[in-house]
C-alpha atoms as a PDB file:
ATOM      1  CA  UNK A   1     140.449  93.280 154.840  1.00  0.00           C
ATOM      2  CA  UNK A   2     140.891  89.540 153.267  1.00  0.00           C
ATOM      3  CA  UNK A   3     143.839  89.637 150.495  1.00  0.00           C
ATOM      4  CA  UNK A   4     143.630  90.947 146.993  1.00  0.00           C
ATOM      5  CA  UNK A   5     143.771  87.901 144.289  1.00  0.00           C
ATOM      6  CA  UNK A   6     145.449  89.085 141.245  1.00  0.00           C
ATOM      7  CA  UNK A   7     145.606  86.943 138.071  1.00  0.00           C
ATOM      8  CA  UNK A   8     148.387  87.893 135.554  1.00  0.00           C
ATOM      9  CA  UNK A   9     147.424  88.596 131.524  1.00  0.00           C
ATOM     10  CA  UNK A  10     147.458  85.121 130.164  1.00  0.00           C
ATOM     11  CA  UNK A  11     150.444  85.213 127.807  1.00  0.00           C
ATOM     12  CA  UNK A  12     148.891  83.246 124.126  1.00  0.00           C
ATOM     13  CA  UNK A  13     150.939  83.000 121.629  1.00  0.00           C
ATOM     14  CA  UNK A  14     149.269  82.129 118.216  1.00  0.00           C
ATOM     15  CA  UNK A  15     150.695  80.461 115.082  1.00  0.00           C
ATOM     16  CA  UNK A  16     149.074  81.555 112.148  1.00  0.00           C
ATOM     17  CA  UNK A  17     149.940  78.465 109.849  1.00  0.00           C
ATOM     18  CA  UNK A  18     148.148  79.887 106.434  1.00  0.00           C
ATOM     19  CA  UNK A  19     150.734  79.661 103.806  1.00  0.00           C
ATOM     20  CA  UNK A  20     150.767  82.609 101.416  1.00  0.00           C
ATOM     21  CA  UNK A  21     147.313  83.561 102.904  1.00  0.00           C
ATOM     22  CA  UNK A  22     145.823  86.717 101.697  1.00  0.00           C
ATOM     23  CA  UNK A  23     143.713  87.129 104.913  1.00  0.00           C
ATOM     24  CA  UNK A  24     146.442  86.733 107.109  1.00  0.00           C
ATOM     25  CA  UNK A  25     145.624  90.026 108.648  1.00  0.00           C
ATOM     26  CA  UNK A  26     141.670  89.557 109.094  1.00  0.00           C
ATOM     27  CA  UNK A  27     142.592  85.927 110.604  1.00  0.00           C
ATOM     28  CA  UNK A  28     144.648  87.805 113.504  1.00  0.00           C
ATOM     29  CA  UNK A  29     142.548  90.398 113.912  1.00  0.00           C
ATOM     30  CA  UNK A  30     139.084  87.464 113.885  1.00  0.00           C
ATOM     31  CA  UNK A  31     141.508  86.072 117.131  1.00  0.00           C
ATOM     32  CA  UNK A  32     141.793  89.653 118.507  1.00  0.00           C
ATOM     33  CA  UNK A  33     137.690  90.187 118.419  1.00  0.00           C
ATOM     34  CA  UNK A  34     136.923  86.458 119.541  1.00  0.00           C
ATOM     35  CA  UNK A  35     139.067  86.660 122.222  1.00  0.00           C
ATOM     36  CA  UNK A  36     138.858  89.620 123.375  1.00  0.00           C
ATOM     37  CA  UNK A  37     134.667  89.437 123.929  1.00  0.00           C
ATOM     38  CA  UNK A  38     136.182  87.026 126.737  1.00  0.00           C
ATOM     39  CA  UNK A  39     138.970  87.970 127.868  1.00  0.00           C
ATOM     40  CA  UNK A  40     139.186  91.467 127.905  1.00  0.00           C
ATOM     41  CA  UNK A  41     142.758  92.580 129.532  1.00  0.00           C
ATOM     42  CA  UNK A  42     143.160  89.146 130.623  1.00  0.00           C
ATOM     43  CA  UNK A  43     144.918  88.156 127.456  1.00  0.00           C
ATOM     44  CA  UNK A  44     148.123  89.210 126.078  1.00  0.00           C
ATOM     45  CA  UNK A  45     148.198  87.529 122.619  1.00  0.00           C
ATOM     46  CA  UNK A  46     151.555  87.427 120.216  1.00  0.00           C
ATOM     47  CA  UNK A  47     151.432  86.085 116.613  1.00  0.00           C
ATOM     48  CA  UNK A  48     153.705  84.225 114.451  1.00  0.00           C
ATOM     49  CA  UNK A  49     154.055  82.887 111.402  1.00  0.00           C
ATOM     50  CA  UNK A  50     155.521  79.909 111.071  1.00  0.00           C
ATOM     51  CA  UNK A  51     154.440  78.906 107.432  1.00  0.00           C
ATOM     52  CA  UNK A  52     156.415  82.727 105.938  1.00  0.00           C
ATOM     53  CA  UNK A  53     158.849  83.097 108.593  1.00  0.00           C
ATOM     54  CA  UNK A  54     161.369  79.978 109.089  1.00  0.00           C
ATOM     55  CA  UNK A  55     162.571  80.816 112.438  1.00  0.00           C
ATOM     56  CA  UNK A  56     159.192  82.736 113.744  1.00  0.00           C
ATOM     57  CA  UNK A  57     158.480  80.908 116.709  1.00  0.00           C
ATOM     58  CA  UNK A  58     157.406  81.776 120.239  1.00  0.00           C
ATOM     59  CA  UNK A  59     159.648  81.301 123.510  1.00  0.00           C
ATOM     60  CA  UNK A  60     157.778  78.637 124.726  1.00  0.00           C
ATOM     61  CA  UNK A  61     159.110  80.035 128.630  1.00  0.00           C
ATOM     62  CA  UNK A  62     157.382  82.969 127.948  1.00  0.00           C
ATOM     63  CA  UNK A  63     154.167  82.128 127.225  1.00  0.00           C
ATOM     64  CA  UNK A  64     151.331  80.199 129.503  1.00  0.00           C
ATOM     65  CA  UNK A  65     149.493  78.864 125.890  1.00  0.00           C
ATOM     66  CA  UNK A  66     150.328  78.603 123.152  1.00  0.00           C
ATOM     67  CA  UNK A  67     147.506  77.759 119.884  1.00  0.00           C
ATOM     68  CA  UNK A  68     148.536  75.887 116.643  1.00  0.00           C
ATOM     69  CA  UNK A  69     146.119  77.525 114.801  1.00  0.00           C
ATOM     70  CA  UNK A  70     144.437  76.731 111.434  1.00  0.00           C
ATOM     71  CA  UNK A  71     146.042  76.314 108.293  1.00  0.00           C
ATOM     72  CA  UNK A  72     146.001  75.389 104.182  1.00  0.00           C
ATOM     73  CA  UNK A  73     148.000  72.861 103.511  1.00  0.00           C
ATOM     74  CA  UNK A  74     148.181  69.280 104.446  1.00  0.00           C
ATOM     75  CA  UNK A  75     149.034  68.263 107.752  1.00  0.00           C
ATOM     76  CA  UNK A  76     150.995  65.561 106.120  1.00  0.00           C
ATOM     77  CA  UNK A  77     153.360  66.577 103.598  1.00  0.00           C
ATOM     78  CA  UNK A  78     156.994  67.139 104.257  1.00  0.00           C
ATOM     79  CA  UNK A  79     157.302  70.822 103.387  1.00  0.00           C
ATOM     80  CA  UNK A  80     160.328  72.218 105.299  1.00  0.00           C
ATOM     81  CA  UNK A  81     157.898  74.748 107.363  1.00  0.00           C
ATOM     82  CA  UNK A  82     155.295  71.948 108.469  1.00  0.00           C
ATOM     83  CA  UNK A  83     158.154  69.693 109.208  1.00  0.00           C
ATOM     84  CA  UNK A  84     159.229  72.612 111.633  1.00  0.00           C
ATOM     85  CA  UNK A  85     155.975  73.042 113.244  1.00  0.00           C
ATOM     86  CA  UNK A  86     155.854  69.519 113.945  1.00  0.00           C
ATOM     87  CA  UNK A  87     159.252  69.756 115.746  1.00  0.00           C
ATOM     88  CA  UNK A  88     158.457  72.886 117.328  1.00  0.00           C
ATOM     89  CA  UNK A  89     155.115  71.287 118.853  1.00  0.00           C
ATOM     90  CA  UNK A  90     157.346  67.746 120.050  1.00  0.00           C
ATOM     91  CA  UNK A  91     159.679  70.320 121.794  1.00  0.00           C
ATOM     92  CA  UNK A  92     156.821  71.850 123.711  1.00  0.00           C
ATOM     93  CA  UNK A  93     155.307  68.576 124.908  1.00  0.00           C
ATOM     94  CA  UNK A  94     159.003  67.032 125.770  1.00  0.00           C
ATOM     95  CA  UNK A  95     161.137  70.029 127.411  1.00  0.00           C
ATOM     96  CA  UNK A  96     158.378  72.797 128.275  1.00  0.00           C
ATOM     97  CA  UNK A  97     155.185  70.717 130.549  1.00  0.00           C
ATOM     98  CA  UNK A  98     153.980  73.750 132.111  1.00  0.00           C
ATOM     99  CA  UNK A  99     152.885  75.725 128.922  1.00  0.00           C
ATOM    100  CA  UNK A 100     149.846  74.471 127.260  1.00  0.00           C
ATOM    101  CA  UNK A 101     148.776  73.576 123.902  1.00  0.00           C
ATOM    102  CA  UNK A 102     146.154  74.341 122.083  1.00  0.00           C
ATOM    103  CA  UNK A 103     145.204  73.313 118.468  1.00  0.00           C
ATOM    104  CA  UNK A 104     142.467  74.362 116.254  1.00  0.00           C
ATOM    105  CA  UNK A 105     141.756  73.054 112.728  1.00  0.00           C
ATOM    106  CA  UNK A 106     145.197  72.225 111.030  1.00  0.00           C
ATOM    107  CA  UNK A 107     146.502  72.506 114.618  1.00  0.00           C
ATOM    108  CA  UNK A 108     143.711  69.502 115.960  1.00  0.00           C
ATOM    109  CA  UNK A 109     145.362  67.833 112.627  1.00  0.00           C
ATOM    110  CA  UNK A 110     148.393  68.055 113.374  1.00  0.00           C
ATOM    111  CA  UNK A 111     149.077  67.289 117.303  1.00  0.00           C
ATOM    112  CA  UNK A 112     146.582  64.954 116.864  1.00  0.00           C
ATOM    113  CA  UNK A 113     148.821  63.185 113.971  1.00  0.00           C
ATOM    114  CA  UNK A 114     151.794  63.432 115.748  1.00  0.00           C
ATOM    115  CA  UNK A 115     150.231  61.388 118.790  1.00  0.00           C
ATOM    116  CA  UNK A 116     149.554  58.753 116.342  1.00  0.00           C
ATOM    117  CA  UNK A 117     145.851  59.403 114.912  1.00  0.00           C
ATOM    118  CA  UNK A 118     145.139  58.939 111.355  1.00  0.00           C
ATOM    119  CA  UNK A 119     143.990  61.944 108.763  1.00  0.00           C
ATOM    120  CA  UNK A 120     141.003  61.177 106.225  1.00  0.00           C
ATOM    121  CA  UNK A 121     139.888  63.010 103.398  1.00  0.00           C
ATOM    122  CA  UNK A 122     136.060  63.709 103.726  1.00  0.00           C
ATOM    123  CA  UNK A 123     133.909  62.817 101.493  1.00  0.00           C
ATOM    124  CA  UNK A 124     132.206  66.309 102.036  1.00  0.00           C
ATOM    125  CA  UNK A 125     133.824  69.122 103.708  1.00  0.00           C
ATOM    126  CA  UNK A 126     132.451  71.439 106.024  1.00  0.00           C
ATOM    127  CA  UNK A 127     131.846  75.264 105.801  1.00  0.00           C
ATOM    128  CA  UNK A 128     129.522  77.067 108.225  1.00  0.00           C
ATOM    129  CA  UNK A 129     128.355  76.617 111.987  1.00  0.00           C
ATOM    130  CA  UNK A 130     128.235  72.639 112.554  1.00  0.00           C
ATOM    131  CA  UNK A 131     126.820  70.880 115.552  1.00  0.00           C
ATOM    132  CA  UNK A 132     129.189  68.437 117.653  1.00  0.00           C
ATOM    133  CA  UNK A 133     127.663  66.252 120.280  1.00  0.00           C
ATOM    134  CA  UNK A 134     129.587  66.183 123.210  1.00  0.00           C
ATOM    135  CA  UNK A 135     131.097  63.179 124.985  1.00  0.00           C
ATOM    136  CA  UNK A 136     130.696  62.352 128.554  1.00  0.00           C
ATOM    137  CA  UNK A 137     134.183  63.703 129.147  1.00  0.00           C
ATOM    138  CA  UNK A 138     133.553  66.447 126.883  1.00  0.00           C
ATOM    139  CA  UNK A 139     130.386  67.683 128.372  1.00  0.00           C
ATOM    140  CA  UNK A 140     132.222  67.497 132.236  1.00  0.00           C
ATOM    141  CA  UNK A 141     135.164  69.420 130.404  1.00  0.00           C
ATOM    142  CA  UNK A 142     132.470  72.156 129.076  1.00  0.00           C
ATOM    143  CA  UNK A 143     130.536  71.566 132.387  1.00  0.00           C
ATOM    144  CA  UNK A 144     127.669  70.491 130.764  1.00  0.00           C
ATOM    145  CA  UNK A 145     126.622  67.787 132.549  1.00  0.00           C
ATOM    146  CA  UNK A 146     123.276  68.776 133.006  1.00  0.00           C
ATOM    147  CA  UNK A 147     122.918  71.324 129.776  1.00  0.00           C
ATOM    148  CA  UNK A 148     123.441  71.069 126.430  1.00  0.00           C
ATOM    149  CA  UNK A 149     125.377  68.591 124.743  1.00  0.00           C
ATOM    150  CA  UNK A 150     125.780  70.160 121.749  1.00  0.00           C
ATOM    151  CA  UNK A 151     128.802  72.612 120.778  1.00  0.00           C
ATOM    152  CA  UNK A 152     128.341  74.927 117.810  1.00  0.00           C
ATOM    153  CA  UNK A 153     131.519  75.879 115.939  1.00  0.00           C
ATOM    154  CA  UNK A 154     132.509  77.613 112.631  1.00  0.00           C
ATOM    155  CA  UNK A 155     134.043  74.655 110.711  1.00  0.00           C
ATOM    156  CA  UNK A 156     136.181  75.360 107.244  1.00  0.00           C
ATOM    157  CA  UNK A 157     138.205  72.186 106.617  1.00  0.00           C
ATOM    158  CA  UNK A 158     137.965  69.041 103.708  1.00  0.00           C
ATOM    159  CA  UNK A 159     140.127  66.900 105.843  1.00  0.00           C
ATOM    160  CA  UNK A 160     139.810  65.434 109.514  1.00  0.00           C
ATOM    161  CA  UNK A 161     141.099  62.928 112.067  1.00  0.00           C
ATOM    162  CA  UNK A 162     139.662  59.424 111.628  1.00  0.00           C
ATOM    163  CA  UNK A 163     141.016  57.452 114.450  1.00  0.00           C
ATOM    164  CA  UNK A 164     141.945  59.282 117.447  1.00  0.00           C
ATOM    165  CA  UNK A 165     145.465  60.031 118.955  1.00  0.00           C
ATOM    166  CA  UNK A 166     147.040  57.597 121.651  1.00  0.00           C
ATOM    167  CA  UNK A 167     146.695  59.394 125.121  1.00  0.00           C
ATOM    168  CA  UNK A 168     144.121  61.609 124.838  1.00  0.00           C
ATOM    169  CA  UNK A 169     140.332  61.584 125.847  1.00  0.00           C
ATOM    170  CA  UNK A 170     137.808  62.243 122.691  1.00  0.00           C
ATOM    171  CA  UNK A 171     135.705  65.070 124.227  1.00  0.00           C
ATOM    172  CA  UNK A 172     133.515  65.696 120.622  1.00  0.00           C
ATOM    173  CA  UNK A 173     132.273  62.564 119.001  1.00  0.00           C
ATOM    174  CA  UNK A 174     133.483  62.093 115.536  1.00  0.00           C
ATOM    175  CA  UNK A 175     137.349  62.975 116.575  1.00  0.00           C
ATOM    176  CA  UNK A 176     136.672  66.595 116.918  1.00  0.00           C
ATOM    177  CA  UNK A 177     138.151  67.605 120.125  1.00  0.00           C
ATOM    178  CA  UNK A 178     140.726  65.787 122.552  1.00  0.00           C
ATOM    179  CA  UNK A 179     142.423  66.676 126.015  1.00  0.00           C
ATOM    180  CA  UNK A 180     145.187  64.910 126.661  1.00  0.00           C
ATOM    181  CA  UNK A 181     145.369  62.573 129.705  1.00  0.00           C
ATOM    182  CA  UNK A 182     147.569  64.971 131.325  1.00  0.00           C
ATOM    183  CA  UNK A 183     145.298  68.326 131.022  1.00  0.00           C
ATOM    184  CA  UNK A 184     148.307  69.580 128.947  1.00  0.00           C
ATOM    185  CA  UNK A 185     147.036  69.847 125.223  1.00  0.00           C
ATOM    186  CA  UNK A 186     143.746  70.401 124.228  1.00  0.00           C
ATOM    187  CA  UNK A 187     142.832  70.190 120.309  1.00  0.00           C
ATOM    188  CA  UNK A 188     139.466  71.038 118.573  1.00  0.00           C
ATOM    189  CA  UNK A 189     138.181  70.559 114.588  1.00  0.00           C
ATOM    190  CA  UNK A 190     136.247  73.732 114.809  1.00  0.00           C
ATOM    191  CA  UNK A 191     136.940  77.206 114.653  1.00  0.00           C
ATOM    192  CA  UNK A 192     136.217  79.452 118.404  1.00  0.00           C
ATOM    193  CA  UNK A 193     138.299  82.696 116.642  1.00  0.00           C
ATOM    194  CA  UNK A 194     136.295  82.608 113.901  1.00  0.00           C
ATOM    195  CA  UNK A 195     133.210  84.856 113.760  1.00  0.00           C
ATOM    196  CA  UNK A 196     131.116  85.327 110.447  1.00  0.00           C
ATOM    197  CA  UNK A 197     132.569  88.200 109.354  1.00  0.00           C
ATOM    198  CA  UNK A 198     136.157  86.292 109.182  1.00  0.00           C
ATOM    199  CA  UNK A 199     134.525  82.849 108.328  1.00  0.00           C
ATOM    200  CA  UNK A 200     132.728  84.601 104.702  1.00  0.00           C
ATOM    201  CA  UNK A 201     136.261  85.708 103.380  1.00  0.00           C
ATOM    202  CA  UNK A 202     136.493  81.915 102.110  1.00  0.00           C
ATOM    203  CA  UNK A 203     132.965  81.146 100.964  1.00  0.00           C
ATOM    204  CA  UNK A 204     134.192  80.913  97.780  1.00  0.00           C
ATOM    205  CA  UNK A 205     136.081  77.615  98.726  1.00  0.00           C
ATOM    206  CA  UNK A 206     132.650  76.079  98.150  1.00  0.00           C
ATOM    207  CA  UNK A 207     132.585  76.582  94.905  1.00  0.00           C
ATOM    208  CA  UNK A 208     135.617  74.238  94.733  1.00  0.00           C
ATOM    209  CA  UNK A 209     134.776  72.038  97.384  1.00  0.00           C
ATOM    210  CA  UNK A 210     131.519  70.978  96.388  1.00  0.00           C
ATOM    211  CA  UNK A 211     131.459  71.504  92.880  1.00  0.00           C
ATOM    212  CA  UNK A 212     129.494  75.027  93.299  1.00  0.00           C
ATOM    213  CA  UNK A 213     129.262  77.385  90.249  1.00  0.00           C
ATOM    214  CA  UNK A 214     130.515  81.134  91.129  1.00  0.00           C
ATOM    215  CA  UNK A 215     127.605  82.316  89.889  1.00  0.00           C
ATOM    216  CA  UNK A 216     125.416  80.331  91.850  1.00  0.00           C
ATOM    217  CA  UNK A 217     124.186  83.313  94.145  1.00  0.00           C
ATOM    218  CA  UNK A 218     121.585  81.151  95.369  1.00  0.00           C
ATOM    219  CA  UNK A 219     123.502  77.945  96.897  1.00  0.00           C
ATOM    220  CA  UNK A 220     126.760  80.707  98.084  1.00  0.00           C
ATOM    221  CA  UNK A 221     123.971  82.660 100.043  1.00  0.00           C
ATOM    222  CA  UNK A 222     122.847  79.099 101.835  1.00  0.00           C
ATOM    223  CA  UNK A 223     126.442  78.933 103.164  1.00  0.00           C
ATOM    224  CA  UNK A 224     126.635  82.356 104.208  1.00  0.00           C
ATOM    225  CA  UNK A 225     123.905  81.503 106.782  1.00  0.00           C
ATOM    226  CA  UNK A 226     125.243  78.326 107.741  1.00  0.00           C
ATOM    227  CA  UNK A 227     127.803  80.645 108.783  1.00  0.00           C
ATOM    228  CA  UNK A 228     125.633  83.691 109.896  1.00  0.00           C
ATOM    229  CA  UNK A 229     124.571  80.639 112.881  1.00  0.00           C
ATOM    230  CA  UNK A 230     124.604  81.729 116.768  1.00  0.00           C
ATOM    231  CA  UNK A 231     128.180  79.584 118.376  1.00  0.00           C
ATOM    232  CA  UNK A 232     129.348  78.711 120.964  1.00  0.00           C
ATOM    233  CA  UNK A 233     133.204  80.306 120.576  1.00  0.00           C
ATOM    234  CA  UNK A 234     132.991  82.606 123.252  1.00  0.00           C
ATOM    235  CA  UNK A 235     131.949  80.178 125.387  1.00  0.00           C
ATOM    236  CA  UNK A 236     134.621  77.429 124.292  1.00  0.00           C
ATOM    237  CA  UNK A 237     137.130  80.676 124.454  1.00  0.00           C
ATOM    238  CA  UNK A 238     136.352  80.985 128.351  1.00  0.00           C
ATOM    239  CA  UNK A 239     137.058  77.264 128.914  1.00  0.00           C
ATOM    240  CA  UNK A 240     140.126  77.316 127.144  1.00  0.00           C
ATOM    241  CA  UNK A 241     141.417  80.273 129.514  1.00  0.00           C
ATOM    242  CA  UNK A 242     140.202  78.995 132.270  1.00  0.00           C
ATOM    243  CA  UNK A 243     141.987  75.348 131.329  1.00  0.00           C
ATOM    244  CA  UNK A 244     144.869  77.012 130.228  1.00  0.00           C
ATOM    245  CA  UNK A 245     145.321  78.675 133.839  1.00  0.00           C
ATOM    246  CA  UNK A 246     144.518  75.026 135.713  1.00  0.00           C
ATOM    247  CA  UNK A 247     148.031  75.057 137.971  1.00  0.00           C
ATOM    248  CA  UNK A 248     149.880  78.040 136.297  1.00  0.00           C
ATOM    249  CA  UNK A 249     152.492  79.192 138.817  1.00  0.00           C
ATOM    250  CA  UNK A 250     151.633  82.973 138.204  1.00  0.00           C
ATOM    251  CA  UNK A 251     147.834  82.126 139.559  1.00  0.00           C
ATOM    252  CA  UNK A 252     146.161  82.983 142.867  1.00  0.00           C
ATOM    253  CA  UNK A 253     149.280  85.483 143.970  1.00  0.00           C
ATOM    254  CA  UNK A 254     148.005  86.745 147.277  1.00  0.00           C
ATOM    255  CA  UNK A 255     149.413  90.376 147.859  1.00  0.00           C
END
């Protein structure tokens, strides 16, 4: 009888960066569906919050990812939580190589601002499932070589990177995803945990964001199904597991 493989529960921790959010809750539990569609049992995941709780961080020893996840306030300022994030992220990278990094959103922002990129203001913000072509690195990172090379993501974000970090491969055009040259960190604009259900709690933001009126049933309803669109975060979900297991110790333990 040839050996039994067993794979440990990926241990993902996931920092919930919303700042006085009321939808704290649906965000986690938006993570919980998403993820678990892929994953199953193969995923343990923890949450913190960083942006209520000063000293709610993970152990980066005990986890094999960990995802900076989205947030509402700008990458840049100097508030005392984002300041910790920032430090908490540059102790990762520096003291703790064999956990990865994942960041989505505010977390794409913000690793990829801390490797040097630059953060624009768009001129129009996005809300709803958005196409992103891939690169040439991105589609052999998807393995899409000979498929697709388009990636379909919930989006929610009036800010993004415009020049791209130092030491990283762009694997989106436009600055939307990156994997660093050493497989290590992995960043992404759009949203994989997001499903519609989570993404319609914040339609409303187009009302600010473009200049909507609330009672404009009519234009509100055209982003609901820009964000009622068929994605691809299941299948980006899979790819970050899979990535995030690429030379973990605890994989391929022969019994």
């Amino acid at each position: 009888m040839s050996p039994t493989r067993i794979q440990p529960p990926l241990r993902v921790a996931v920092l919930l960066n919303s700042y006085r959010s009321p939808f704290i809750a649906e965000i986690r539990d938006s993570y919980v569906r998403s993820t678990g569609a892929v994953a199953s049992d193969d995923a343990e995941l923890t949450f913190f919050l960083p942006a209520e709780k000063p000293d709610d961080f993970p152990d980066p020893d005990a986890f094999d990812l960990i995802v900076v996840g989205g947030g509402n306030a700008d990458p840049r300022k100097k508030h005392p939580w984002i300041l910790r994030v920032h430090k908490f992220i540059l102790d990762v990278v520096a003291n703790y190589p064999r956990t990865k990094l994942c960041g989505i959103c505010w977390g794409h922002q913000t690793i990829s601002m801390l490797f040097g990129a630059e953060l624009v203001d768009m001129e129009t913000p996005e809300l709803g499932v958005t196409d992103a072509e891939l690169t040439p690195a991105g589609s052999r990172f998807f393995g899409r070589e000979n498929g697709n090379g388009i990636v379909r993501l919930q989006q929610h974000h009036r800010r993004g990177v415009g020049t791209p970090p130092r030491g990283f491969h762009e694997l989106l055009v436009g600055n939307q995803a990156f994997l660093s040259h050493d497989r290590t960190i992995l960043t992404m604009q759009g949203h994989p945990e997001k499903d519609a259900q989570c993404a319609k709690l914040r339609v409303r933001d187009a009302t600010r964001w473009f200049g909507l009126n609330e009672d404009d049933k009519v234009a509100l309803l055209r982003i609901e199904k820009a964000m009622d669109r068929e994605d691809d975060g299941p299948e980006v979900w899979a790819r970050i597991f899979e990535w995030a297991r690429e030379e973990h110790p605890g994989y391929g333990v022969h019994l």
